[in-house]
Each structure stands twice: as C-alpha cells, then as structure tokens.
N, C-alpha and C. Protein backbone atom coordinates (compact mmCIF):
# COMPACT_ATOMS: atom_id res chain seq x y z
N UNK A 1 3.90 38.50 83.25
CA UNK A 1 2.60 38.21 83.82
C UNK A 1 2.69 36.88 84.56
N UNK A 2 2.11 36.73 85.83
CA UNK A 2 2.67 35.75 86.47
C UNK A 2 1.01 35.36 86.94
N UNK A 3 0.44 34.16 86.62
CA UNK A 3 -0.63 33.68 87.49
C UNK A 3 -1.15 33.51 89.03
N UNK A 4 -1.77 33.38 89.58
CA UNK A 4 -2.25 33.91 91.11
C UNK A 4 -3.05 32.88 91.16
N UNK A 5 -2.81 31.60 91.66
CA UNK A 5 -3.88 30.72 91.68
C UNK A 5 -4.91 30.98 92.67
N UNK A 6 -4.65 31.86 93.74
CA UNK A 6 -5.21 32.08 95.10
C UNK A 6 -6.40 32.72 94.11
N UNK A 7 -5.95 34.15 93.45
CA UNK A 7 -6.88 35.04 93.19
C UNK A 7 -7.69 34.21 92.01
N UNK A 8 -7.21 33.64 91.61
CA UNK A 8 -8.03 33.07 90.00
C UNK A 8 -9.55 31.59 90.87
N UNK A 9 -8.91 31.26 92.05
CA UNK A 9 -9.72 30.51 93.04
C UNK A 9 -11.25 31.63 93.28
N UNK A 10 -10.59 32.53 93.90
CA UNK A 10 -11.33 33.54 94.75
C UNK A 10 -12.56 34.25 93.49
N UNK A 11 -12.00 34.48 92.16
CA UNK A 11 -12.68 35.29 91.22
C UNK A 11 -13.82 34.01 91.12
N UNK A 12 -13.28 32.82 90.64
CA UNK A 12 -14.22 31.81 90.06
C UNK A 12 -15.40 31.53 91.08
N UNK A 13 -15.38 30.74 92.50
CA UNK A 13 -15.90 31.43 93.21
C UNK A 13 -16.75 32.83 93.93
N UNK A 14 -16.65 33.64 93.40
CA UNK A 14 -17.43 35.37 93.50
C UNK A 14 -18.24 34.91 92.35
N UNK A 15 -17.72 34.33 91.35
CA UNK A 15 -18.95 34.85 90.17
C UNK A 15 -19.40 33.81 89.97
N UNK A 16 -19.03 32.64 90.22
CA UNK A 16 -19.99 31.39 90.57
C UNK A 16 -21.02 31.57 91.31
N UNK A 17 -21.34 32.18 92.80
CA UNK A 17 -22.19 32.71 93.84
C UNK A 17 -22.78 33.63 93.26
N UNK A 18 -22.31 34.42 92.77
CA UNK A 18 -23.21 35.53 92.11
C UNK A 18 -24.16 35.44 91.15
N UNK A 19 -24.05 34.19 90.19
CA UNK A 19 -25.00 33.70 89.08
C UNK A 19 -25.82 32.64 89.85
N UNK A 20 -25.68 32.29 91.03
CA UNK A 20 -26.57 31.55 91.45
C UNK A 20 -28.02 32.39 91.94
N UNK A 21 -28.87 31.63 92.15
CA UNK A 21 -30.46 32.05 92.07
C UNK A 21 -30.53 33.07 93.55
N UNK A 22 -30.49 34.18 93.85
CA UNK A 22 -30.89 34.30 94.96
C UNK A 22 -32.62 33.85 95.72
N UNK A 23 -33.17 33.86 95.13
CA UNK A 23 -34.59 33.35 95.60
C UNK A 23 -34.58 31.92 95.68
N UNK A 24 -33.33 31.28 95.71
CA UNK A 24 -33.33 29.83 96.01
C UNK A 24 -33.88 29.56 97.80
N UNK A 25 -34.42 28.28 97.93
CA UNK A 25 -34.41 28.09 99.20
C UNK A 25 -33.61 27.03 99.98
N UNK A 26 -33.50 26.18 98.47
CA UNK A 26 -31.89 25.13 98.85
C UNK A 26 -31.35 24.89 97.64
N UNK A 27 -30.32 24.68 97.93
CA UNK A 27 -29.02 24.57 97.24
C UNK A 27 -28.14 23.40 97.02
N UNK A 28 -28.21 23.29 96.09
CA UNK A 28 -27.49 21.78 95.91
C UNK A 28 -25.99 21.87 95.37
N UNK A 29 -25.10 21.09 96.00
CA UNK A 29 -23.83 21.47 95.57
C UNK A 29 -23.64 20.02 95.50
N UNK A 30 -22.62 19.89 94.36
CA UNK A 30 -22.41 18.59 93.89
C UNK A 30 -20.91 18.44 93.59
N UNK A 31 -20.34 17.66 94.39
CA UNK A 31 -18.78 17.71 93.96
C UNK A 31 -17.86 16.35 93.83
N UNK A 32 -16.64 16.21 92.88
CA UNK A 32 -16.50 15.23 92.34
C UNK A 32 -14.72 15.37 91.61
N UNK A 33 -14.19 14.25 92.38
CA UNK A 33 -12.84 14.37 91.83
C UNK A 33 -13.14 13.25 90.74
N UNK A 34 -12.41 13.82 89.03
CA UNK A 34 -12.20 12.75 87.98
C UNK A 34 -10.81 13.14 87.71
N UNK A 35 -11.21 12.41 86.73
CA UNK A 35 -9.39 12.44 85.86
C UNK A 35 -9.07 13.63 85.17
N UNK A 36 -7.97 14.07 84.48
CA UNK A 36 -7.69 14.47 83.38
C UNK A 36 -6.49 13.81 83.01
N UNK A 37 -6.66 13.02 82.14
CA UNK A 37 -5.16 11.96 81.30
C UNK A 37 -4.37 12.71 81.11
N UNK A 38 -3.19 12.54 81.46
CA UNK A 38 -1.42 13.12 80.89
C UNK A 38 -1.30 12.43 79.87
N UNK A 39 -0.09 12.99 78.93
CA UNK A 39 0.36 12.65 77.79
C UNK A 39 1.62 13.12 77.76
N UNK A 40 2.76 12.18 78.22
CA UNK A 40 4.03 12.67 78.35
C UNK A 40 4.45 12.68 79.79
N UNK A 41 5.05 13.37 80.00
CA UNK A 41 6.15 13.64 81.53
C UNK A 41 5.67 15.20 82.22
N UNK A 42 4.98 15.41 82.09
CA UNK A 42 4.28 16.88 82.64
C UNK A 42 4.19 16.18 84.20
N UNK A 43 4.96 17.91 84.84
CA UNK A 43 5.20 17.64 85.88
C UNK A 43 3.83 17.24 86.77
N UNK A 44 4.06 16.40 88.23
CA UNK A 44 3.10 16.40 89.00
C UNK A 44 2.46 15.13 88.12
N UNK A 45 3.19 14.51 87.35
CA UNK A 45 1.90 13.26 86.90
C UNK A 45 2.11 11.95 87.98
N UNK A 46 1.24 11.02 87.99
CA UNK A 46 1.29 10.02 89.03
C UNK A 46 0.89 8.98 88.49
N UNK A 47 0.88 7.36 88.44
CA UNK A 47 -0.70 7.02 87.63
C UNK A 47 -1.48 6.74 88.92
N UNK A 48 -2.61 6.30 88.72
CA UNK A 48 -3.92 6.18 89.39
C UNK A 48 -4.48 4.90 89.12
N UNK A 49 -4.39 4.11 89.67
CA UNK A 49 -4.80 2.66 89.69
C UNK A 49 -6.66 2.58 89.07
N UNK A 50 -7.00 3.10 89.91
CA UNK A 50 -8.85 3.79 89.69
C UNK A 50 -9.02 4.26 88.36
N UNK A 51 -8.47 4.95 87.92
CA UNK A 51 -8.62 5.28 86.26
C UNK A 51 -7.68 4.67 85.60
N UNK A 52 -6.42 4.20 85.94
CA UNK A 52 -5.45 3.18 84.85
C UNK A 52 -4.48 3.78 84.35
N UNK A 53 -4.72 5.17 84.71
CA UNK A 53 -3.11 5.61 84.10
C UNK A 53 -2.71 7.07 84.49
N UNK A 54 -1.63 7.44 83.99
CA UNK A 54 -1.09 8.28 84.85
C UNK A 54 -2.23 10.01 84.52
N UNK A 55 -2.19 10.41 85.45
CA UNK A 55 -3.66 11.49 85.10
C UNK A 55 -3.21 12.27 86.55
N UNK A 56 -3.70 13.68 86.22
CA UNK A 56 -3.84 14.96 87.39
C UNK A 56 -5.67 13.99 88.01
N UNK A 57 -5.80 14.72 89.29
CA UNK A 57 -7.25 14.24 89.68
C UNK A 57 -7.90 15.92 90.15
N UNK A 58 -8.08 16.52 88.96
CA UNK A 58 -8.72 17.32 90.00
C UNK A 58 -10.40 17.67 90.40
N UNK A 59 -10.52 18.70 91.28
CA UNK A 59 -11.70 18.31 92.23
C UNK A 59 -12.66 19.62 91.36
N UNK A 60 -13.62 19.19 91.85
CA UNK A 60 -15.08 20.18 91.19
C UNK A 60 -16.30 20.40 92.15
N UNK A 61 -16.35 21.65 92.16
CA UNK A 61 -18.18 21.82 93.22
C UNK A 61 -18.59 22.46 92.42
N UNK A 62 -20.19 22.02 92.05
CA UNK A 62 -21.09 22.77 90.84
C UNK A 62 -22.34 22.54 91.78
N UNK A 63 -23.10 23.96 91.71
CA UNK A 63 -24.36 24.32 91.66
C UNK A 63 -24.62 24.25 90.92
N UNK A 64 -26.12 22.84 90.57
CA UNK A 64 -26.70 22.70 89.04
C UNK A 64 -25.46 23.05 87.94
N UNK A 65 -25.55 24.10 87.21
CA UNK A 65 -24.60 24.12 85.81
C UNK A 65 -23.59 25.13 86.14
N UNK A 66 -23.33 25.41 87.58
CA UNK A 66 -22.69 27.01 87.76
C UNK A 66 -21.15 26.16 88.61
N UNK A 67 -20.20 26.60 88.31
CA UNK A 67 -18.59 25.74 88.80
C UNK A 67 -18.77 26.92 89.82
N UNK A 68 -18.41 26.39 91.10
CA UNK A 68 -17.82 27.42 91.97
C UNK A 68 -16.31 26.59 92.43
N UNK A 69 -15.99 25.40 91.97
CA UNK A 69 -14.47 25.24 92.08
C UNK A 69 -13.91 24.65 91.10
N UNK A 70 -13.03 24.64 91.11
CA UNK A 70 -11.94 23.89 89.81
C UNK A 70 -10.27 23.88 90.49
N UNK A 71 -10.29 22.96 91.24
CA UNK A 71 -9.03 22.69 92.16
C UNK A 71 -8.17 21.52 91.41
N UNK A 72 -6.72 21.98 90.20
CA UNK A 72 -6.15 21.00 89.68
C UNK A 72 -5.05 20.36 90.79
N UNK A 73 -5.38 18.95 90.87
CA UNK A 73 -3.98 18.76 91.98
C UNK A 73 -3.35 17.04 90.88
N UNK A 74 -2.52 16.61 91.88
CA UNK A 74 -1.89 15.35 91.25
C UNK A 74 -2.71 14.26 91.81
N UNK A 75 -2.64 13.11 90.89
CA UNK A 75 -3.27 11.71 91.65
C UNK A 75 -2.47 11.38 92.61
N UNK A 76 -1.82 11.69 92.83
CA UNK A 76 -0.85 10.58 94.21
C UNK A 76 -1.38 10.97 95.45
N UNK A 77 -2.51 11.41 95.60
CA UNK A 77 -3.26 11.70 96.81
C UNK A 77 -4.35 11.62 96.86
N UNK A 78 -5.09 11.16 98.50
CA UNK A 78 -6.86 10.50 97.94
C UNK A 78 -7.83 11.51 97.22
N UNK A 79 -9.03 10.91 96.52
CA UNK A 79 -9.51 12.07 95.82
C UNK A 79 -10.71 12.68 96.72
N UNK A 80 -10.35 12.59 98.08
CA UNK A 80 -11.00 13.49 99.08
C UNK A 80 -10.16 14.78 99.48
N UNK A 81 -9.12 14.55 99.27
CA UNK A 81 -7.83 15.49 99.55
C UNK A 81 -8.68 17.25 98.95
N UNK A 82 -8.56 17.91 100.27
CA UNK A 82 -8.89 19.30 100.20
C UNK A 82 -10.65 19.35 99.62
N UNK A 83 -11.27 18.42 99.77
CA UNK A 83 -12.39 18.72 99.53
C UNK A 83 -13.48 19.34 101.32
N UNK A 84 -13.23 19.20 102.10
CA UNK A 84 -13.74 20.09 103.74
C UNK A 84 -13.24 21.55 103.05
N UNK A 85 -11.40 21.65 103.17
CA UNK A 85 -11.68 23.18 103.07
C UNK A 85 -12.27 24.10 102.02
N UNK A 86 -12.25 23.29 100.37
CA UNK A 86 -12.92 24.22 99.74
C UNK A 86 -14.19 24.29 100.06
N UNK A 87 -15.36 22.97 100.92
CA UNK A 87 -17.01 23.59 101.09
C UNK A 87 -16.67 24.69 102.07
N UNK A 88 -15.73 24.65 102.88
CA UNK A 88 -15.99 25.88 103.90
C UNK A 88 -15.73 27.02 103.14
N UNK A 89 -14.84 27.22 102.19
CA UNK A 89 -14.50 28.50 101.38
C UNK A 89 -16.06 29.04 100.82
N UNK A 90 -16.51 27.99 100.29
CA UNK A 90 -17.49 27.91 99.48
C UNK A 90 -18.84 28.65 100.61
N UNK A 91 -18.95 27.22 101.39
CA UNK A 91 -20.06 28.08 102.30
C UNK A 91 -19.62 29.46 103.09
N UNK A 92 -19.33 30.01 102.87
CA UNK A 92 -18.51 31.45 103.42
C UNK A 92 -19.01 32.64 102.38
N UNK A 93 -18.66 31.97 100.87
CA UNK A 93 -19.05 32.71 99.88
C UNK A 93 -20.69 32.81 99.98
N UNK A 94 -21.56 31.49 100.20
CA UNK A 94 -22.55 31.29 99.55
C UNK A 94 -23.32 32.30 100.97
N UNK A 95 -22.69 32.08 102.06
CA UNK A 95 -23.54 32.76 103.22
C UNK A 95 -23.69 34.39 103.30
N UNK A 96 -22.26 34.78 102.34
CA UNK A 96 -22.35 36.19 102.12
C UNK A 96 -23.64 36.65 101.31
N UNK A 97 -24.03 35.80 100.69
CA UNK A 97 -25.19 36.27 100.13
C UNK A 97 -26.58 35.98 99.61
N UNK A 98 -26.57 34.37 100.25
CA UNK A 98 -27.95 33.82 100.84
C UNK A 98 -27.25 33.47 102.03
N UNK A 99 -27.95 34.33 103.37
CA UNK A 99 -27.49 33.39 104.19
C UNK A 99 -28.51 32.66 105.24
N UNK A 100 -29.75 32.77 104.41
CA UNK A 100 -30.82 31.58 105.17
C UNK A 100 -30.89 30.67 104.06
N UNK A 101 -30.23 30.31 103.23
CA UNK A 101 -30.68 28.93 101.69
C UNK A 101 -29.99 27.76 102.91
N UNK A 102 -30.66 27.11 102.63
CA UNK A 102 -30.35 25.57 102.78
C UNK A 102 -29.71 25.53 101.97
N UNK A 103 -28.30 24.40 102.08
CA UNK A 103 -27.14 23.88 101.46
C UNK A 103 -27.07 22.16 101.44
N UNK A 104 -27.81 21.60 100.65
CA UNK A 104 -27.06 20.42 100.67
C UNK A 104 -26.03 19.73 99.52
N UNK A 105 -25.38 19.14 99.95
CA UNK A 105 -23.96 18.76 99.07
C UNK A 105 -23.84 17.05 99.26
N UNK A 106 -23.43 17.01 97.88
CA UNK A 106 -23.86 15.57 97.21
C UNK A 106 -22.45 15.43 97.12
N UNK A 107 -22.05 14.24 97.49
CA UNK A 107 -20.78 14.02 96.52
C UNK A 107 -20.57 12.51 95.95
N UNK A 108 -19.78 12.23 94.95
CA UNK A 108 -19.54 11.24 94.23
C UNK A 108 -18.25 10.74 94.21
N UNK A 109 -17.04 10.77 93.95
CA UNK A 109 -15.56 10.01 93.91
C UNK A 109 -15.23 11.20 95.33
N UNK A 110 -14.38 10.88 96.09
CA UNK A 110 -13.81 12.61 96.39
C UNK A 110 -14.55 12.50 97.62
N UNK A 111 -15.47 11.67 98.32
CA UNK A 111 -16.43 11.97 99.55
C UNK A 111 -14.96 11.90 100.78
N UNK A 112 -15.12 12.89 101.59
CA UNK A 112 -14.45 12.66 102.84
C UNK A 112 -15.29 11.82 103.62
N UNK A 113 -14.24 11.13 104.78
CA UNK A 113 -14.98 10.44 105.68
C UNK A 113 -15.30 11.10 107.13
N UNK A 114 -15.67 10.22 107.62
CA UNK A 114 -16.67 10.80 109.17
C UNK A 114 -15.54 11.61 109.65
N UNK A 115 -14.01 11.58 109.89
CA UNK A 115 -13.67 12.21 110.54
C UNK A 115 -13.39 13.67 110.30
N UNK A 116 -13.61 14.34 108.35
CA UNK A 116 -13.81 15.44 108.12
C UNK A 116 -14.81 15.57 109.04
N UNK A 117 -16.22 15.05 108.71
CA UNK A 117 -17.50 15.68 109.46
C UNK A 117 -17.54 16.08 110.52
N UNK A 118 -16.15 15.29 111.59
CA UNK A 118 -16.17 15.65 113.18
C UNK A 118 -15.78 17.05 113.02
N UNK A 119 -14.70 17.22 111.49
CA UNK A 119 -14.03 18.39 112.03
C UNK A 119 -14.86 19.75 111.60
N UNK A 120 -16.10 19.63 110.88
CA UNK A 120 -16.80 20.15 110.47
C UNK A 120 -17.90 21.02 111.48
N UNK A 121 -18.27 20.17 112.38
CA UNK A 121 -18.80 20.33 113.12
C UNK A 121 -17.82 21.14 114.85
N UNK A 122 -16.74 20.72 114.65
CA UNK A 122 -15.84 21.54 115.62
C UNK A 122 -15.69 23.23 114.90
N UNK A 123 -15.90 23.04 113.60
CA UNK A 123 -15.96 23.95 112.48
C UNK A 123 -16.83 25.18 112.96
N UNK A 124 -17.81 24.85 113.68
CA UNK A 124 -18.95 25.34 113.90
C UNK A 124 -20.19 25.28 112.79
N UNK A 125 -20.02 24.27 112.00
CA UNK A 125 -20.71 23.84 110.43
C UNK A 125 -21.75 22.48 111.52
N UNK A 126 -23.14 22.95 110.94
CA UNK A 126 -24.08 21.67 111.57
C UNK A 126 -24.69 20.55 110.03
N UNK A 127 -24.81 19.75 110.53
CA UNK A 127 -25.26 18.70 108.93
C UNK A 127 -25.67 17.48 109.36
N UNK A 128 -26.41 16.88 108.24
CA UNK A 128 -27.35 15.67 108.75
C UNK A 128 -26.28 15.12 107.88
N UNK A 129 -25.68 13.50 108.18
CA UNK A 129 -24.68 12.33 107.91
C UNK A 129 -25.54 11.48 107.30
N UNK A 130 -25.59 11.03 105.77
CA UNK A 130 -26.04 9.95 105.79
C UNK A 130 -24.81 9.18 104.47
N UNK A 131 -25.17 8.49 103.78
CA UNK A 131 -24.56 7.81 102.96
C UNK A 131 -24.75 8.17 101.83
N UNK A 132 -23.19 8.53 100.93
CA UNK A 132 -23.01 8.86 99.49
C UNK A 132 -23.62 8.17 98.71
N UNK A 133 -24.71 8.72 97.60
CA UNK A 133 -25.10 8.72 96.40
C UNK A 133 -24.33 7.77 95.41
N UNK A 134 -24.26 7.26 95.10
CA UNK A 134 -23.50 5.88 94.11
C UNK A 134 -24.40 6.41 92.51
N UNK A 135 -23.71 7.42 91.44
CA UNK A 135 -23.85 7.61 90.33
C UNK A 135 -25.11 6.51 89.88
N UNK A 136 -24.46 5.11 89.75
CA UNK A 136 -25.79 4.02 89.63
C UNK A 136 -27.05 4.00 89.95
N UNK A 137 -26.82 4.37 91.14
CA UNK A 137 -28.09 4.24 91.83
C UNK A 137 -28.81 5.01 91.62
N UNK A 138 -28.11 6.44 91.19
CA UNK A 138 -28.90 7.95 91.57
C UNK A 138 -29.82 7.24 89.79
N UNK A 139 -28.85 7.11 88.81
CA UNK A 139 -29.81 7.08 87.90
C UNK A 139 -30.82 5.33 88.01
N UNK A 140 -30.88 4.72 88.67
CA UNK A 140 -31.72 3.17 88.58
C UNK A 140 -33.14 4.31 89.49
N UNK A 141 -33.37 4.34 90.24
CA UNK A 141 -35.05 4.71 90.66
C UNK A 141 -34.83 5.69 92.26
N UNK A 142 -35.80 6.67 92.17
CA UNK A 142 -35.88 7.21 93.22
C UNK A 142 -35.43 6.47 94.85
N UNK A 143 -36.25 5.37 95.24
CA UNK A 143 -35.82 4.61 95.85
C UNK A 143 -34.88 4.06 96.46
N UNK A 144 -33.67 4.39 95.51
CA UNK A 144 -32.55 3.11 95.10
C UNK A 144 -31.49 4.17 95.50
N UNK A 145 -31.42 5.69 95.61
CA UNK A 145 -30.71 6.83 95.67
C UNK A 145 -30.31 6.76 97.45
N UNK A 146 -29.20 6.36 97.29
CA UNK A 146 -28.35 6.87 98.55
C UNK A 146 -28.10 8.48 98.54
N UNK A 147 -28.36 8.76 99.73
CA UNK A 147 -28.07 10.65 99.59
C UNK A 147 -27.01 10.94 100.54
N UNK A 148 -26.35 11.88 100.40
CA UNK A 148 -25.77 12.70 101.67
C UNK A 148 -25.90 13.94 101.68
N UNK A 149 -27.01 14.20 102.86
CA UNK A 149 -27.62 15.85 103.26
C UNK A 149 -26.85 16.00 103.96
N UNK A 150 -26.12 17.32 104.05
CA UNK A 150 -25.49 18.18 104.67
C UNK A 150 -26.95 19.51 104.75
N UNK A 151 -27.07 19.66 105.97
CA UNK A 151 -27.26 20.93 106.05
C UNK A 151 -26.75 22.16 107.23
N UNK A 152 -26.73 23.05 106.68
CA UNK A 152 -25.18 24.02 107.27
C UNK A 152 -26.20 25.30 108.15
N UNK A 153 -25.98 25.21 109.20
CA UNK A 153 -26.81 26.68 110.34
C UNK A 153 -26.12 28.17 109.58
C-alpha cells in the first residue's frame, strides 16, 4: 500500500467543501503556517529561528472549524511557501459549488506578499489588498483588527 499525497490532498479538500454551509453568503478562510517540533533526525527537519528549534512548518486553510488543507512541508522555506497555489486549488473547489459566496481569506504567519497578489490577479482572481490581521490585535478590540479582504469574481 503506497500513499498518494496528491489524492489524500484532493479527498480532504472535496469533503472539506462539501461540509461547508451552502446557504453561506461569505466565506471566511483562514490560513496559517505553525510548527510541529521534531524529536530526533526525521528526515526533512531544519530548525526555525521563529519557533527555536528544529520543526516541519506546515500550512493550514480552515473554514470556521472545517480543514480544507493540511500541507506538511520542512522549515527551511518561508512560511508563505505554496500558500497562492493551494487558495487557487481551494477556490476552484469552493466555486464548484458555491459559485456566487463571497470568499474572504484571513491570514496569520504564512501571508504572501504583494507580488503573489500581482500574480493572482494575472490569475484571473480579483481581491481587495489590505493589511494582515496581527493574532493580537484581532483579539484587543474591533477597532484595533487589521484585516485582509480578498474577494474573488
């Protein structure tokens, strides 16, 4: 028995979209590279200056409580790394089956910079740019919440 990371991507995804609300009218996707600590010499370990020690970083997009990714990679690369192509995977899935919901996507460690967005938009993907959400802030007062709306035609 040999694992299929492609297909085990693709399943998690289908049934992530599928437990989401269809009578939604927007959509919040929230995504976020953390740690997971190594213990030992397991291949692909790196350390990570940002968390302190040697750790995989991998990436996450959740609707409210529903995972539509779980991408394990190594720290030795930024923790924006592959986060454009999985929203496009993602918005692909989500359009198959709301495809008038508003999409906006929050992110926290893991934010790409402006020049994903250029490529986003060459993408044929449309979205409003503003400035990432800082965990702190989101919880200190309405006010105080930096956002980044994406919204996708």
């Amino acid at each position: 028995m040999h694992a299929d990371p492609l297909a085990l991507e693709d399943a998690l995804l289908d049934l992530g979209v599928r437990c989401l609300p269809t009578i939604s009218k927007v959509l919040i996707l929230v995504f976020d590279a953390t740690d997971d600590p190594l213990h030992g010499r397991q291949e692909g370990r790196f350390f990570d200056g940002y968390y302190g020690n040697c750790c995989y970083l991998p990436l996450y997009y959740f609707c409210g409580s529903v995972p539509l990714w779980a991408q394990l990679r190594s720290s030795d690369k930024d923790a924006c790394t592959g986060t454009m192509e999985a929203l496009k995977k993602i918005i692909v899935a989500i359009r198959r089956w709301m495809p008038k919901v508003k999409i906006e996507v929050r992110g926290i460690r893991g934010s790409p910079g402006k020049r994903s967005w250029r490529g986003a938009r060459k993408s044929g993907m449309s979205f409003i740019f503003g400035a990432w959400y800082a965990t702190a802030a989101w919880n200190i007062s309405p006010p105080g919440r930096l956002k980044a709306r994406l919204r996708f035609a």
